[in-house]
Protein backbone atom coordinates (compact mmCIF):
# COMPACT_ATOMS: atom_id res chain seq x y z
CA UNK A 1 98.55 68.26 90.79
CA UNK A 2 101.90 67.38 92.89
CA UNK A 3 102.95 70.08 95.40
CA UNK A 4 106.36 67.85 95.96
CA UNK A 5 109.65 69.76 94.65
CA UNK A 6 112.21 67.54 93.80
CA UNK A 7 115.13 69.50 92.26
CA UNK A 8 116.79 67.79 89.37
CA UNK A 9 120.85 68.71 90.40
CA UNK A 10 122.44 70.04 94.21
CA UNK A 11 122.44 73.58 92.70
CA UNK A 12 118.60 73.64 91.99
CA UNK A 13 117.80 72.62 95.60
CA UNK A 14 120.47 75.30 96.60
CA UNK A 15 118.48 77.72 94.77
CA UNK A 16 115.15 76.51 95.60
CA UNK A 17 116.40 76.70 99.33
CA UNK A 18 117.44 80.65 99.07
CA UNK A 19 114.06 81.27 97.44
CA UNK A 20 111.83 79.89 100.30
CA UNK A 21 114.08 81.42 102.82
CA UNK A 22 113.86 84.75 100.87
CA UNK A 23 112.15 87.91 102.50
CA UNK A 24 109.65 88.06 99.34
CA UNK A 25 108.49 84.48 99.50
CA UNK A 26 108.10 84.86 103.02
CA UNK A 27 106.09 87.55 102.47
CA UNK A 28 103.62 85.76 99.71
CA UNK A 29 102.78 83.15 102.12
CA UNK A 30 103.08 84.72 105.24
CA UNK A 31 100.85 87.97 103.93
CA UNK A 32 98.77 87.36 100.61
CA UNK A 33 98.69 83.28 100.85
CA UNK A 34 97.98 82.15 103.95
CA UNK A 35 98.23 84.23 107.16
CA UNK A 36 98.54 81.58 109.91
CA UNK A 37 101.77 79.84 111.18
CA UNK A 38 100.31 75.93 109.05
CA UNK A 39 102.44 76.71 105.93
CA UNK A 40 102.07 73.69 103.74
CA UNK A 41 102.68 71.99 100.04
CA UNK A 42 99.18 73.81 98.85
CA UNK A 43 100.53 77.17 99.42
CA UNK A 44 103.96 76.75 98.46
CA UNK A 45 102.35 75.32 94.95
CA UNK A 46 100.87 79.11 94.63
CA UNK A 47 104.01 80.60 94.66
CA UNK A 48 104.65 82.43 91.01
CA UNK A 49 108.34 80.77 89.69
CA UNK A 50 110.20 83.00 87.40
CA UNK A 51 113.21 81.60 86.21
CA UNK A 52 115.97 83.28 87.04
CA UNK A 53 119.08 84.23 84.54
CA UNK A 54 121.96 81.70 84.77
CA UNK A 55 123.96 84.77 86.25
CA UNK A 56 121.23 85.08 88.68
CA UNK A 57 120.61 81.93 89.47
CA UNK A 58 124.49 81.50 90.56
CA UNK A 59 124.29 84.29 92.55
CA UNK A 60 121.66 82.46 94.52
CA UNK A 61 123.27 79.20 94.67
CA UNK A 62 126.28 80.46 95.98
CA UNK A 63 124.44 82.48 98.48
CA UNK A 64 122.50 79.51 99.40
CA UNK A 65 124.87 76.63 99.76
CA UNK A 66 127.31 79.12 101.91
CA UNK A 67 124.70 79.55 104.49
CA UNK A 68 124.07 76.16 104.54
CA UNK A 69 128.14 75.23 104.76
CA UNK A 70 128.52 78.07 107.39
CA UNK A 71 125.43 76.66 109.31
CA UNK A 72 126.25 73.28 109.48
CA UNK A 73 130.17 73.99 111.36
CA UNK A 74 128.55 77.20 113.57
CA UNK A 75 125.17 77.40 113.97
CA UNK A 76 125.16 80.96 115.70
CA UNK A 77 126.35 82.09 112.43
CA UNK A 78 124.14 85.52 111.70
CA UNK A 79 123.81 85.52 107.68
CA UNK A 80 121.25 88.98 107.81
CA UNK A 81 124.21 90.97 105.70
CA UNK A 82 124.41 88.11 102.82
CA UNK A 83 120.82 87.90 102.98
CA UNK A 84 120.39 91.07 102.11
CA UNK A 85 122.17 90.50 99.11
CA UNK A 86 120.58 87.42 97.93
CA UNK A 87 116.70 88.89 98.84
CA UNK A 88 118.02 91.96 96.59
CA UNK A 89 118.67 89.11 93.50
CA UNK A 90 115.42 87.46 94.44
CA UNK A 91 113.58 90.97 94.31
CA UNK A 92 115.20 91.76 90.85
CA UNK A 93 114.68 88.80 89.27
CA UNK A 94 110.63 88.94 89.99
CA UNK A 95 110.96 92.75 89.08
CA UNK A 96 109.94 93.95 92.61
CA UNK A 97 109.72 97.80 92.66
CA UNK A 98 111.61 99.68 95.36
CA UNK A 99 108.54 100.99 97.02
CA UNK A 100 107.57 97.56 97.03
CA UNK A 101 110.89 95.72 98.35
CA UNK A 102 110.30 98.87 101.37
CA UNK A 103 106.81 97.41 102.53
CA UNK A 104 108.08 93.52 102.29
CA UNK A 105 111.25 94.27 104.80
CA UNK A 106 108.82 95.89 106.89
CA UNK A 107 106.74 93.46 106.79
CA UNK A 108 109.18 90.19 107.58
CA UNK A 109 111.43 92.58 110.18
CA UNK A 110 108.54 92.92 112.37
CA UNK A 111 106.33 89.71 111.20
CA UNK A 112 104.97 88.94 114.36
CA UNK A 113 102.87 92.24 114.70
CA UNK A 114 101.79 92.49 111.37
CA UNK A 115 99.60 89.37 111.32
């Protein structure tokens, strides 16, 4: 099996970028995958895809491809409101529960103490 991702258009690798920088995949690999800093292809393979709703899917893109814009021309640009918003899209579209979405932002806000 080949752990490579190679998105077929821009928008897929914009949305493949906001789901790997999203608080819930962070928290698969970070807490139930692997818990060690040595992320690599094998555990990103493990990661469940659901495919999102074109709506959805949009959302994330636009997300996405505005952090990366905003990054590129300041790079002390702070993006924790929008990503807020886009982990909330990520969360619905994998049907996270609230009580669940709770114990993942407490888990990535203070990451470094709960390995």
């Amino acid at each position: 099996m080949n752990a490579n991702l190679f998105p077929a258009t821009q928008n897929d690798l914009y949305y493949f970028l906001g789901l790997l920088n999203s608080q819930l995949v962070k928290y698969m690999l970070r807490k139930l995958l692997n818990r060690t800093n040595m992320i690599t292809a094998g555990y990103i393979k493990k990661i469940p895809y659901i495919a999102p709703s074109p709506e959805n899917k949009k959302i994330i893109i636009d997300y996405a491809s505005s952090f990366v814009n905003v990054k590129m021309s300041n790079s002390r640009f702070n993006e924790s409101g929008d990503r807020k918003d886009m982990d909330r899209v990520i969360f619905d579209i994998h049907g996270v529960s609230e009580n669940t979405r709770i114990h993942v932002e407490d888990f990535c806000n203070d990451l470094f103490n709960k390995l």
